[in-house]
N, C-alpha and C. Protein backbone atom coordinates (compact mmCIF):
# COMPACT_ATOMS: atom_id res chain seq x y z
N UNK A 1 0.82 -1.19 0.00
CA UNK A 1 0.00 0.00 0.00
C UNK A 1 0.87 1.26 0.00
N UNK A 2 2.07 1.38 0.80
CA UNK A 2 3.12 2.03 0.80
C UNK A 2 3.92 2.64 -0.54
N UNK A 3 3.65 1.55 -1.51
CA UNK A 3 4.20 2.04 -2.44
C UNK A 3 3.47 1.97 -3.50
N UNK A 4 1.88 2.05 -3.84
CA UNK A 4 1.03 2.76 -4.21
C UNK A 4 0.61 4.25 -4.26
N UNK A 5 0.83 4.27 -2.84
CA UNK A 5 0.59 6.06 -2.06
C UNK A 5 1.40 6.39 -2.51
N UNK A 6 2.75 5.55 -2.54
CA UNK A 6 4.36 6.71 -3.30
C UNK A 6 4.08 6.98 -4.87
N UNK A 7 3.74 6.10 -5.97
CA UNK A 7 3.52 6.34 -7.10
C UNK A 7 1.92 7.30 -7.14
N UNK A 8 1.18 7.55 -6.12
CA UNK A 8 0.09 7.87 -6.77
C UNK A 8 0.75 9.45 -6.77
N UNK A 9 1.09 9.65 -5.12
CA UNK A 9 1.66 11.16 -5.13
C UNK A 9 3.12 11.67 -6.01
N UNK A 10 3.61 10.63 -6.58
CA UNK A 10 4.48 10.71 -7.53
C UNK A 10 4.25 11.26 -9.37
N UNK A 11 3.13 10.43 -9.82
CA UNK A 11 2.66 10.28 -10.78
C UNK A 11 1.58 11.11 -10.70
N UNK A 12 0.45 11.39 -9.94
CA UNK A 12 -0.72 11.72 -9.42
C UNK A 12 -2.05 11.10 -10.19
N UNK A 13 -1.80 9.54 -10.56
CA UNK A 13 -2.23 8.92 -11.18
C UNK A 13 -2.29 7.40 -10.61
N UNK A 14 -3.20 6.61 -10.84
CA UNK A 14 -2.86 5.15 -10.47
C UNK A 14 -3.63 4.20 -11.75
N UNK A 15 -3.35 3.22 -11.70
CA UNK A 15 -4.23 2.39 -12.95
C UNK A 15 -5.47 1.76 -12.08
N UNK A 16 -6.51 1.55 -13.61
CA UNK A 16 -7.74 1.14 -12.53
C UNK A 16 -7.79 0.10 -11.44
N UNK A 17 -6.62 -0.88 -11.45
CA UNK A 17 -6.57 -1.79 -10.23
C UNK A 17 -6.06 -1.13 -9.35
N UNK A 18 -5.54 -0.17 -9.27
CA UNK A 18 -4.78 0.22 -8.56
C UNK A 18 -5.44 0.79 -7.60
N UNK A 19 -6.13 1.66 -8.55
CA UNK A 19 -7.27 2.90 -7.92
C UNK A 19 -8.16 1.46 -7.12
N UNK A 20 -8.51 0.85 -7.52
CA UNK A 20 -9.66 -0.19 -6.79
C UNK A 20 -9.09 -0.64 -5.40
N UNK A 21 -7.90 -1.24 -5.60
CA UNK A 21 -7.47 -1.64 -4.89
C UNK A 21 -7.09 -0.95 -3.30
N UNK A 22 -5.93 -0.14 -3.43
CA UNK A 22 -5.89 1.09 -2.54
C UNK A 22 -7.33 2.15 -1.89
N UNK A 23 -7.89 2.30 -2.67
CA UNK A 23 -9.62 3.43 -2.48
C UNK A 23 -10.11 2.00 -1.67
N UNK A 24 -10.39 0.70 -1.64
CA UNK A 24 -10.73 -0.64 -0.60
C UNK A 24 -10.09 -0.29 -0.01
N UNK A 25 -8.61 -0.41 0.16
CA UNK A 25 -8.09 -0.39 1.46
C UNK A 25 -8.39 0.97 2.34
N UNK A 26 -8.43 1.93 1.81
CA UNK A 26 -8.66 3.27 2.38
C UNK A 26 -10.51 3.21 3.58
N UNK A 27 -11.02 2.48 2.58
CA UNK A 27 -12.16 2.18 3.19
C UNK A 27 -12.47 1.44 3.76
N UNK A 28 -11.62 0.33 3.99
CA UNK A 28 -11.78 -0.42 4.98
C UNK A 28 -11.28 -0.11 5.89
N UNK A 29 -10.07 0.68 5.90
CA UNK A 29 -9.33 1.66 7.50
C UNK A 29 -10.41 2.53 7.88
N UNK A 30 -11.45 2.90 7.08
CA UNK A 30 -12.03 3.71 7.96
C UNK A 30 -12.90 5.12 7.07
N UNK A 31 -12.51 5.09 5.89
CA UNK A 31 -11.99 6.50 5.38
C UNK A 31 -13.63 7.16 4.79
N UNK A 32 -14.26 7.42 4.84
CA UNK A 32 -15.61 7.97 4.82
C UNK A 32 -15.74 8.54 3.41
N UNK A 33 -16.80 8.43 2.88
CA UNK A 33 -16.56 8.78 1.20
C UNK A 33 -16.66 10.37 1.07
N UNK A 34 -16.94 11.25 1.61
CA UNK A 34 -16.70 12.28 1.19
C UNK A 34 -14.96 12.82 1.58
N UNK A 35 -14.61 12.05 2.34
CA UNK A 35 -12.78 12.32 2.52
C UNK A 35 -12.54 11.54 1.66
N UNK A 36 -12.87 10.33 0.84
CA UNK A 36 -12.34 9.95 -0.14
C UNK A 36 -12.37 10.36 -1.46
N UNK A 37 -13.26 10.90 -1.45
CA UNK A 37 -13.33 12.21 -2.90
C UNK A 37 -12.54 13.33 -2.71
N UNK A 38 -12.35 13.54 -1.78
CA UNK A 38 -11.47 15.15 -1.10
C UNK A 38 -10.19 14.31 -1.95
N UNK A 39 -9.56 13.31 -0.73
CA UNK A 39 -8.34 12.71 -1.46
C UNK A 39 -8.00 12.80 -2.65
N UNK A 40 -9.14 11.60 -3.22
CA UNK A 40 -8.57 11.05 -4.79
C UNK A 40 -8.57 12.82 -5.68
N UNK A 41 -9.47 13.54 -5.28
CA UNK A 41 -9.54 14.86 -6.18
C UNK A 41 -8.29 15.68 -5.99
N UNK A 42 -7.84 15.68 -4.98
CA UNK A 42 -6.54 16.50 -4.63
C UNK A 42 -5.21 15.61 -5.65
N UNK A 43 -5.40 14.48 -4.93
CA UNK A 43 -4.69 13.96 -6.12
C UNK A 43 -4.68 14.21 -8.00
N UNK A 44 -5.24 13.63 -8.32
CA UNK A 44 -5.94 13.27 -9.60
C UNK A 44 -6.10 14.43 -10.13
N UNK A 45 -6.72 15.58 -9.66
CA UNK A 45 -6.70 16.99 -10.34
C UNK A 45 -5.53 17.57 -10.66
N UNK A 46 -4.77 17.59 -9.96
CA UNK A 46 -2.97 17.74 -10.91
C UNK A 46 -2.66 17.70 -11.88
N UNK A 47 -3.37 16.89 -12.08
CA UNK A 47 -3.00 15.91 -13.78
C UNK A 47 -4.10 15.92 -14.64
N UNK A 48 -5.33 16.08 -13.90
CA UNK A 48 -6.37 15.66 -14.70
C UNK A 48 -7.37 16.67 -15.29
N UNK A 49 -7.52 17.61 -13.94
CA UNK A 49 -7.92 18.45 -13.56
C UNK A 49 -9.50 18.08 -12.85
N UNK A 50 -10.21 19.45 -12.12
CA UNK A 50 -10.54 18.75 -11.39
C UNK A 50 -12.16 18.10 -12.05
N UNK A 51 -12.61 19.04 -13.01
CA UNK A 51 -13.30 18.71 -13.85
C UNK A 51 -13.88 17.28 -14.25
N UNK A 52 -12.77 16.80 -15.00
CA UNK A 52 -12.49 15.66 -15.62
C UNK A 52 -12.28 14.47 -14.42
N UNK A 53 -11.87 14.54 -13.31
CA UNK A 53 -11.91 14.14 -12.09
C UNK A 53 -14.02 13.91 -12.17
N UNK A 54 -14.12 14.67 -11.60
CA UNK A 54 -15.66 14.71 -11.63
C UNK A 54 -16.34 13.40 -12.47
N UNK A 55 -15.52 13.92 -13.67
CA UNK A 55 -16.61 12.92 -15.15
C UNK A 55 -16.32 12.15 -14.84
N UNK A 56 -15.19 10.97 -14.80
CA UNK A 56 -14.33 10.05 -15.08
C UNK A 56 -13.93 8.91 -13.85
N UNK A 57 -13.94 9.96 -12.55
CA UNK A 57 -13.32 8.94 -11.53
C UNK A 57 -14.53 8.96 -10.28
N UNK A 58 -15.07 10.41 -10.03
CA UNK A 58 -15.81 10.23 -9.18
C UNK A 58 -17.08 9.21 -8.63
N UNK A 59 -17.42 8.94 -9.90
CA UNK A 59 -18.28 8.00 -9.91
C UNK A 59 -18.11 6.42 -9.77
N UNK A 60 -16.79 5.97 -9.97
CA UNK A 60 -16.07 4.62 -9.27
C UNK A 60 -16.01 4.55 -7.97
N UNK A 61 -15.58 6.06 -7.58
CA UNK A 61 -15.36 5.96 -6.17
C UNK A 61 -17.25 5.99 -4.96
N UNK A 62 -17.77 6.36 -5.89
CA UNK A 62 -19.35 6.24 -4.92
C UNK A 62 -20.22 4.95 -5.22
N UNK A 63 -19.16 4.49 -6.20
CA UNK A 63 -19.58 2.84 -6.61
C UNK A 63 -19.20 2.21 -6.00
N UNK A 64 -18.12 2.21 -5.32
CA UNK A 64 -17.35 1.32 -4.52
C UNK A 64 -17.88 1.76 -3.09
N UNK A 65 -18.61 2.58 -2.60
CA UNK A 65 -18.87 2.98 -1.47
C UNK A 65 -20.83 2.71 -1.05
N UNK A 66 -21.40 2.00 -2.81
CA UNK A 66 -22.51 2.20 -2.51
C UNK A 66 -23.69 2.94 -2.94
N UNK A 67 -22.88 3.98 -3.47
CA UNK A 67 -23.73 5.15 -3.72
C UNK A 67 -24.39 4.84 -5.44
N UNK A 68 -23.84 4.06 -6.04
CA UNK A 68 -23.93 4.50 -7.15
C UNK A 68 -24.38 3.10 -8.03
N UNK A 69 -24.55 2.72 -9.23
CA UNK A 69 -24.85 1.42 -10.13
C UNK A 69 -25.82 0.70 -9.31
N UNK A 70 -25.50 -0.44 -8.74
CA UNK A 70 -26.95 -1.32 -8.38
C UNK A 70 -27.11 -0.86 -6.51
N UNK A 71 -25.85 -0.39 -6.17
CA UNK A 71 -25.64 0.60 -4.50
C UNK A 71 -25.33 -0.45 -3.89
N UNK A 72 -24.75 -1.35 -4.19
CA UNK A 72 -23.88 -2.40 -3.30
C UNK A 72 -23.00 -1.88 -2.89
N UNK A 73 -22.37 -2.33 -1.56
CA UNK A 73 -21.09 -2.20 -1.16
C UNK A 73 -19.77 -2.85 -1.56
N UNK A 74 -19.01 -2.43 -2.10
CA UNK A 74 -17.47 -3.14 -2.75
C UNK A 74 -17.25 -4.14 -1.40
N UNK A 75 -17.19 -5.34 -1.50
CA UNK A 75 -16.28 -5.93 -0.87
C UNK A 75 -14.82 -5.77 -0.63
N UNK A 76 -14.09 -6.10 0.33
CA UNK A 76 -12.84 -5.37 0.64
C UNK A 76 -11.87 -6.54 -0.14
N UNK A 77 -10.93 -6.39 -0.42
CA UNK A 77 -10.02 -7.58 -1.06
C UNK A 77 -9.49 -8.45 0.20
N UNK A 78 -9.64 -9.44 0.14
CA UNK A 78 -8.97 -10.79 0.98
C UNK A 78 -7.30 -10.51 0.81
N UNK A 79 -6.87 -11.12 1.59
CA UNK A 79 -5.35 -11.53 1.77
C UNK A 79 -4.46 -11.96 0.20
N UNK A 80 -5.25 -13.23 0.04
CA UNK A 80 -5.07 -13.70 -1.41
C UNK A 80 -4.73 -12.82 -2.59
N UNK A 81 -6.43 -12.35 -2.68
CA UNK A 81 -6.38 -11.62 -3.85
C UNK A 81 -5.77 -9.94 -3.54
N UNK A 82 -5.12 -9.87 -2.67
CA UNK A 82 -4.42 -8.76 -2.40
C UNK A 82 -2.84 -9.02 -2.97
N UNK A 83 -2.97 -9.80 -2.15
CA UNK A 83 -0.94 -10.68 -3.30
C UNK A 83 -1.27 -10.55 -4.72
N UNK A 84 -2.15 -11.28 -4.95
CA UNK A 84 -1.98 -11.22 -6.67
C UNK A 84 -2.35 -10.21 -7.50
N UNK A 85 -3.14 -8.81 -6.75
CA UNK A 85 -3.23 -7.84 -7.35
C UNK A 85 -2.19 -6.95 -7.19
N UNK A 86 -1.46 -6.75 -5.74
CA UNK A 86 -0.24 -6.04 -5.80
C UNK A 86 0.53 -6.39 -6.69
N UNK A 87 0.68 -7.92 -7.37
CA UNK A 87 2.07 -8.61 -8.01
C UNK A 87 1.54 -8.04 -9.29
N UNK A 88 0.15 -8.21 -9.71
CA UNK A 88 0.09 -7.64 -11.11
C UNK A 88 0.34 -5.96 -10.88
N UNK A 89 -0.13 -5.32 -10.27
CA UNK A 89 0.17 -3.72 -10.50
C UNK A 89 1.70 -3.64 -10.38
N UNK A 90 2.72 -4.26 -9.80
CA UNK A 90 3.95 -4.07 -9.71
C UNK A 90 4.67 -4.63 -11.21
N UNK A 91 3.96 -5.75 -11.28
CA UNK A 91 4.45 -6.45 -12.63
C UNK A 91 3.89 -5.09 -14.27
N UNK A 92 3.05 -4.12 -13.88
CA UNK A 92 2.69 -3.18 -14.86
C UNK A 92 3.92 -2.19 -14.70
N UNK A 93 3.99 -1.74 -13.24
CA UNK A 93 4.71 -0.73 -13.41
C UNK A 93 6.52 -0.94 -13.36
């Protein structure tokens, strides 16, 4: 997760597993969806701006929280599939 947070604030970008992956973990520590839009927008607007933020990402992130498509809650990633998604996002970058 450590070195997700380093490439996101590096890059100010993550790939969509990435973004999935990390935005779960954020929410399973705790992280409340309107601080998670604060976040990912502070981020992501750098690069994106904040606009396009809006169109593009905001709406994954209230999907994953519930708010949004059928309003389920994202399940959090298991142990497992946490190894093999870190190994593929590392194996991308």
């Amino acid at each position: 997760m450590r070195h997700m947070l380093e490439k996101l604030r590096e890059n100010h970008h993550l790939k969509h597993g990435g973004r999935m992956q990390f935005g779960l973990f954020l929410k399973g520590a705790g992280l409340k969806l309107e601080d998670a839009l604060t976040f990912w927008r502070s981020e992501f607007s750098q690069k994106v701006g904040s606009e396009r933020f809006d169109k593009e990402y905001a709406y994954s992130i209230r999907h994953n929280y519930g708010k949004e498509g059928k309003r389920t809650v994202s399940p959090l990633f298991y142990v497992h599939n946490l190894i093999l998604v870190t190994l593929a996002f590392l194996m991308e970058n």
